[in-house]
Structure formats: structure tokens, C-alpha cells
N, C-alpha and C. Protein backbone atom coordinates (compact mmCIF):
# COMPACT_ATOMS: atom_id res chain seq x y z
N UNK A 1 80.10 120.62 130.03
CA UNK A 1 81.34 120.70 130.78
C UNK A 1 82.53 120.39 129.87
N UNK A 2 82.42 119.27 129.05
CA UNK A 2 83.34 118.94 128.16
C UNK A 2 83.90 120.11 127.26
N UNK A 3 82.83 120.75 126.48
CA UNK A 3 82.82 122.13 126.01
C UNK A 3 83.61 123.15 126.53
N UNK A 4 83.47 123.12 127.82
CA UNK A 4 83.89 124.40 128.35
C UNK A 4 85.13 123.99 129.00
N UNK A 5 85.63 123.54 128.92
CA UNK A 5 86.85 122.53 129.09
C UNK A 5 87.92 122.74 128.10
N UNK A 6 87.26 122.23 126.71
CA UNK A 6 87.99 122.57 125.81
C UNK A 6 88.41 124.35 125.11
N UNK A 7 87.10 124.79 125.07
CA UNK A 7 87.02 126.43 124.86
C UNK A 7 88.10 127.24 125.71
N UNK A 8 87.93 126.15 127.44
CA UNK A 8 88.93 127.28 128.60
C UNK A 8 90.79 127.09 128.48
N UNK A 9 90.62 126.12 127.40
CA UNK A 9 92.14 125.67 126.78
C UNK A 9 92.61 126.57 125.66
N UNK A 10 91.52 127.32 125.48
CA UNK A 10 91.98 127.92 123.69
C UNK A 10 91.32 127.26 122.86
N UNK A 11 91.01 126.48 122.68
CA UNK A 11 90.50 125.44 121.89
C UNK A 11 89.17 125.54 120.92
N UNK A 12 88.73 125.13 120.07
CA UNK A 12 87.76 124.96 119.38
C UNK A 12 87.05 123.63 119.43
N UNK A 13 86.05 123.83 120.15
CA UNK A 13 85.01 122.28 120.22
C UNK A 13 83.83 122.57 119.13
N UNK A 14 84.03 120.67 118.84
CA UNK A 14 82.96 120.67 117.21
C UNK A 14 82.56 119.00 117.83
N UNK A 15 81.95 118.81 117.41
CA UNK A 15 80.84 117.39 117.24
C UNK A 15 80.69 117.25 116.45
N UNK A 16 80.86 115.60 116.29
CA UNK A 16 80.63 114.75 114.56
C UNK A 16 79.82 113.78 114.80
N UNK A 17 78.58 113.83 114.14
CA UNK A 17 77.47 113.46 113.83
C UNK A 17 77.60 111.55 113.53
N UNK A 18 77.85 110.74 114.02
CA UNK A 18 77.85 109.79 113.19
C UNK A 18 77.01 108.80 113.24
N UNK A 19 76.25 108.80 112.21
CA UNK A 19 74.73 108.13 111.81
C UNK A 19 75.10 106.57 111.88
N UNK A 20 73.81 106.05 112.88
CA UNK A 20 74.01 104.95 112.05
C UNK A 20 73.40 104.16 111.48
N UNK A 21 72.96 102.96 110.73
CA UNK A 21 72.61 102.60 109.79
C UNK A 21 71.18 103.04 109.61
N UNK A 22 70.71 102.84 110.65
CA UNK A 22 69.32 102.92 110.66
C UNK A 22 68.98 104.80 110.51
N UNK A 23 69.74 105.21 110.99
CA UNK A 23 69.42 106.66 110.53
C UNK A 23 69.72 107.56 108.77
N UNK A 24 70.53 105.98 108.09
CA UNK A 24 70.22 106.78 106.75
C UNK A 24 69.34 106.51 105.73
N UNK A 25 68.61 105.35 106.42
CA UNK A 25 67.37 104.69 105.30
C UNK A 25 66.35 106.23 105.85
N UNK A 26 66.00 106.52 106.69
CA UNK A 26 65.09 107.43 106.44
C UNK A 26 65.53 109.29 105.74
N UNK A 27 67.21 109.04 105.75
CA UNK A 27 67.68 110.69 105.45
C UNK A 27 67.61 110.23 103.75
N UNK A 28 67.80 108.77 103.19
CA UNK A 28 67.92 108.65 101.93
C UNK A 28 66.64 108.97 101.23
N UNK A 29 65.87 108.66 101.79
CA UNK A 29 64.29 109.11 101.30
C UNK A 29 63.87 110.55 101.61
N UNK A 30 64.60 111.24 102.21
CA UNK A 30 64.26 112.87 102.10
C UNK A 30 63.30 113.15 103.28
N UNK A 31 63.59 111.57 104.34
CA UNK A 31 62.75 112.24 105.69
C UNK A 31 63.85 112.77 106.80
N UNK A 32 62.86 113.21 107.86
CA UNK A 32 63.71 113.67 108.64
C UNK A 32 63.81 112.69 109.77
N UNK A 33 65.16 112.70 110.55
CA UNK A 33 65.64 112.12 111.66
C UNK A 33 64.05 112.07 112.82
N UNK A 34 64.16 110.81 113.53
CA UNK A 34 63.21 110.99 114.84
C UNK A 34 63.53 112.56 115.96
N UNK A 35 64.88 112.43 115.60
CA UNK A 35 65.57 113.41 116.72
C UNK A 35 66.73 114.33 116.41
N UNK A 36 65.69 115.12 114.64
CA UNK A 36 66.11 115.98 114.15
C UNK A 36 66.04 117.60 114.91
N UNK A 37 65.22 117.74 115.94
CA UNK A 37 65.02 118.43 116.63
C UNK A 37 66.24 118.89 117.55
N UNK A 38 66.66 117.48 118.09
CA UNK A 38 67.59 117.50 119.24
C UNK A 38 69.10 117.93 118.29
N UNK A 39 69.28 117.78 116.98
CA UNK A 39 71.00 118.09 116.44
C UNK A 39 70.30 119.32 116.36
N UNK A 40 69.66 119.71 116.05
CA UNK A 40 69.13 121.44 115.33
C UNK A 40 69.46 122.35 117.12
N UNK A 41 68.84 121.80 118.00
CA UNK A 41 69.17 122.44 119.48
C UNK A 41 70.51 122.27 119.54
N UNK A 42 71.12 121.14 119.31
CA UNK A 42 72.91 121.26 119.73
C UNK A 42 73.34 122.15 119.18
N UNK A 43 72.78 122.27 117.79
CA UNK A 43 73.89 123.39 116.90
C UNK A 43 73.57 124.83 117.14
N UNK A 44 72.87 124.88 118.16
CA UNK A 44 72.96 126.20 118.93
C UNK A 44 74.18 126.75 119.38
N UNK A 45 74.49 125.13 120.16
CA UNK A 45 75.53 125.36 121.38
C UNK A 45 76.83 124.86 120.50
N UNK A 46 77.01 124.21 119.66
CA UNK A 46 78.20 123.59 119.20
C UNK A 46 77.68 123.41 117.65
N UNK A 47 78.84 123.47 117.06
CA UNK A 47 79.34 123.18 115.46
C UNK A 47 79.05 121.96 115.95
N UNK A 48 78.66 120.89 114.45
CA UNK A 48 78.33 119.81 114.48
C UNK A 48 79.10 119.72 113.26
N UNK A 49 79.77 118.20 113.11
CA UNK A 49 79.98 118.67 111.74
C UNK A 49 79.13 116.97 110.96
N UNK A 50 78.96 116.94 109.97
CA UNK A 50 77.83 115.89 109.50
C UNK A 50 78.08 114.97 108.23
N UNK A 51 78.77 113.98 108.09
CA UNK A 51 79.30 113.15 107.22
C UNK A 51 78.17 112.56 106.34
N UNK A 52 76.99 112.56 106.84
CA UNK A 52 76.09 111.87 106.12
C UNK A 52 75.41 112.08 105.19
N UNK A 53 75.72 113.06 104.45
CA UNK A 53 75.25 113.91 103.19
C UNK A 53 76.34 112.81 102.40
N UNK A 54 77.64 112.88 102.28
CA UNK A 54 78.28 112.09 101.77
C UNK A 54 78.64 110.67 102.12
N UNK A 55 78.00 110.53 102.91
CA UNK A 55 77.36 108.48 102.93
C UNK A 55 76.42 108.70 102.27
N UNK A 56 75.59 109.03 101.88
CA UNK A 56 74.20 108.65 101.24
C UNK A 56 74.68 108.78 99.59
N UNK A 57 75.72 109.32 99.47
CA UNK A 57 76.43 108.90 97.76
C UNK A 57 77.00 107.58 97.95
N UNK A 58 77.02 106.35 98.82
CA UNK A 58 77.08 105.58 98.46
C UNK A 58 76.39 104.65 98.98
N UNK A 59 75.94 103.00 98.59
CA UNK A 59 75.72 102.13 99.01
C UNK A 59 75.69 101.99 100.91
N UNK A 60 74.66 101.60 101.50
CA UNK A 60 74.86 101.44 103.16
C UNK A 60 75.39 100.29 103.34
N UNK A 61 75.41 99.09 102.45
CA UNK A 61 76.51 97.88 103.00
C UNK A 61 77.74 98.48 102.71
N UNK A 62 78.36 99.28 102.11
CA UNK A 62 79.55 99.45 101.52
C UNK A 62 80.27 100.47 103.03
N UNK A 63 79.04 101.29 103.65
CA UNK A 63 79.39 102.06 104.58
C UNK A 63 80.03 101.36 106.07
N UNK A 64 78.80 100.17 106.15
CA UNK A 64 78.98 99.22 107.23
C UNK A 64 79.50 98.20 107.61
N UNK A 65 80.50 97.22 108.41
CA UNK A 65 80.28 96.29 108.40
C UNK A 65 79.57 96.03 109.89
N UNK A 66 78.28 95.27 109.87
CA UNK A 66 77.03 94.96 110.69
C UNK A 66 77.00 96.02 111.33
N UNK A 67 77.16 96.69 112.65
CA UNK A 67 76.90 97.63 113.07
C UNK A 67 77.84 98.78 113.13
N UNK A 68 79.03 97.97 112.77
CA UNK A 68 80.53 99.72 112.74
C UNK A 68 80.35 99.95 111.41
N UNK A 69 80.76 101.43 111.41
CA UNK A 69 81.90 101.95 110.03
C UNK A 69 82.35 100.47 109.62
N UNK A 70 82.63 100.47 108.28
CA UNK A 70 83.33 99.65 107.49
C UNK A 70 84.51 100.76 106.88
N UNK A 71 85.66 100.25 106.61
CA UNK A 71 87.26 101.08 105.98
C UNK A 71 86.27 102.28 105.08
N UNK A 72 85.68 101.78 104.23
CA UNK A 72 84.62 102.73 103.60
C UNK A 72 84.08 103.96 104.30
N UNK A 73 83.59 103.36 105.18
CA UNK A 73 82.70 104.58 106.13
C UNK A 73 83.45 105.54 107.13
N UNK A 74 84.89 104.48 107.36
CA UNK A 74 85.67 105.22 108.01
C UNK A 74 86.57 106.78 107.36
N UNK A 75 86.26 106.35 106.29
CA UNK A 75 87.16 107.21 105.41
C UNK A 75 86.36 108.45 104.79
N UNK A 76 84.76 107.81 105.05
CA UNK A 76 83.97 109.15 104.57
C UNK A 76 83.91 110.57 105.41
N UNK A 77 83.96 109.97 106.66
CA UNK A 77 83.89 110.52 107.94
C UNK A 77 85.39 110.85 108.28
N UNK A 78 86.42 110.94 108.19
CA UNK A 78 87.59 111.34 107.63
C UNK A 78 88.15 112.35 107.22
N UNK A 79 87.66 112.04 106.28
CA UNK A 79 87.72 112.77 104.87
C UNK A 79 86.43 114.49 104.93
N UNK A 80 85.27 114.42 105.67
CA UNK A 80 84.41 114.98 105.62
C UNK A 80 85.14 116.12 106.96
N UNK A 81 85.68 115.52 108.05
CA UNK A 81 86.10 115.78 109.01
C UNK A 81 87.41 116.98 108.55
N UNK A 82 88.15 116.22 108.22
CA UNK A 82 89.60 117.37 107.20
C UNK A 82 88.96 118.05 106.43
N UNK A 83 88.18 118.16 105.64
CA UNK A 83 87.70 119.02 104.91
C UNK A 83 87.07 120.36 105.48
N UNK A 84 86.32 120.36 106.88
CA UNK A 84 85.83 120.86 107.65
C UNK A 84 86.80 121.75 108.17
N UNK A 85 88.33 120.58 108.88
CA UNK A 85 89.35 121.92 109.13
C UNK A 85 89.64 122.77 108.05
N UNK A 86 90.10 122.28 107.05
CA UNK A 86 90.74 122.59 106.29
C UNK A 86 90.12 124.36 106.12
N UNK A 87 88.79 124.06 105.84
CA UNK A 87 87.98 125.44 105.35
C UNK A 87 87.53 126.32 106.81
N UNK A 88 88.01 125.55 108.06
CA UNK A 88 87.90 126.08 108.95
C UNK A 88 89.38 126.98 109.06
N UNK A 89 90.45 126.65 108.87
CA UNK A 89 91.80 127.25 108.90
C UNK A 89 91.59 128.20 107.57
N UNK A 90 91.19 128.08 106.45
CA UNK A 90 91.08 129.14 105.46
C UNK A 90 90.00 130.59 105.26
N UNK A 91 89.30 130.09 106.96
CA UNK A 91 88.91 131.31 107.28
C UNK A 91 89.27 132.28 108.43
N UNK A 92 90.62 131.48 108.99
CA UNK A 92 90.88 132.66 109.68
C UNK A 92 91.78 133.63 108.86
């Protein structure tokens, strides 16, 4: 509903992935998510967009503080996010 909400505005709806701690000790080792299944079905229906390729270039205390984003993590996800428009506007 949210989706179609935004789409019936003109709009472009996207989803951002944001992992948390416990979901990058197993992506750092090259396994897959418990409920890698379930983002692979969303991205049927919706762009996802996925910061955690670039958290895993750094340290996970540096990402966190205890269970939030830390300024660090906030900025990866940010930063990953603008980048996304950015190349999203340079393809229309």
C-alpha cells in the first residue's frame, strides 16, 4: 500500500536495506543472510538499495554504537543512498 501510494504520486519508491550487526558477521564471511530469500522476493517488487557491501570495508564497532548506526554508519548509508540517486538521475 505504501508503494502504491507513493508510485500514485509520481513518485519513485526504493527500500534501504539496513543491516544490523548481527547480519554482517555472517555477509563478512561470504555467507548468506537467514532471510536472503525474503530481500531477493522484495526486489521483485521494489528497488532495494544496500549499504552493506560498503560497511563490510570497515570495522563493525566503528559502524555501531551498541545497537544503532554510529556517525560512521550513518554516513555509510548516506553516502551509499546519494550515490544511488545520483546514478539514478544520470539515467534518465
Amino acid at each position: 500500500a505504501f508503494k502504491n501510494d507513493v508510485e500514485s504520486r509520481g513518485a519513485k519508491f526504493y527500500m534501504v536495506y539496513l543491516p544490523l550487526k548481527a547480519d554482517l558477521r555472517p555477509l563478512s564471511r561470504g555467507r548468506r543472510l537467514p532471510y536472503a530469500a525474503l530481500l531477493e522476493r522484495l526486489e521483485e517488487f521494489v528497488c532495494i538499495i544496500h549499504p552493506e557491501k560498503e560497511m563490510l570495508k570497515e570495522t563493525v564497532p566503528s559502524i555501531f554504537n551498541t545497537a544503532h548506526y554510529s556517525a560512521a554508519g550513518n554516513r555509510i548509508v548516506a553516502r551509499v543512498i546519494a550515490e544511488f540517486i545520483v546514478q539514478q538521475r544520470d539515467t534518465l
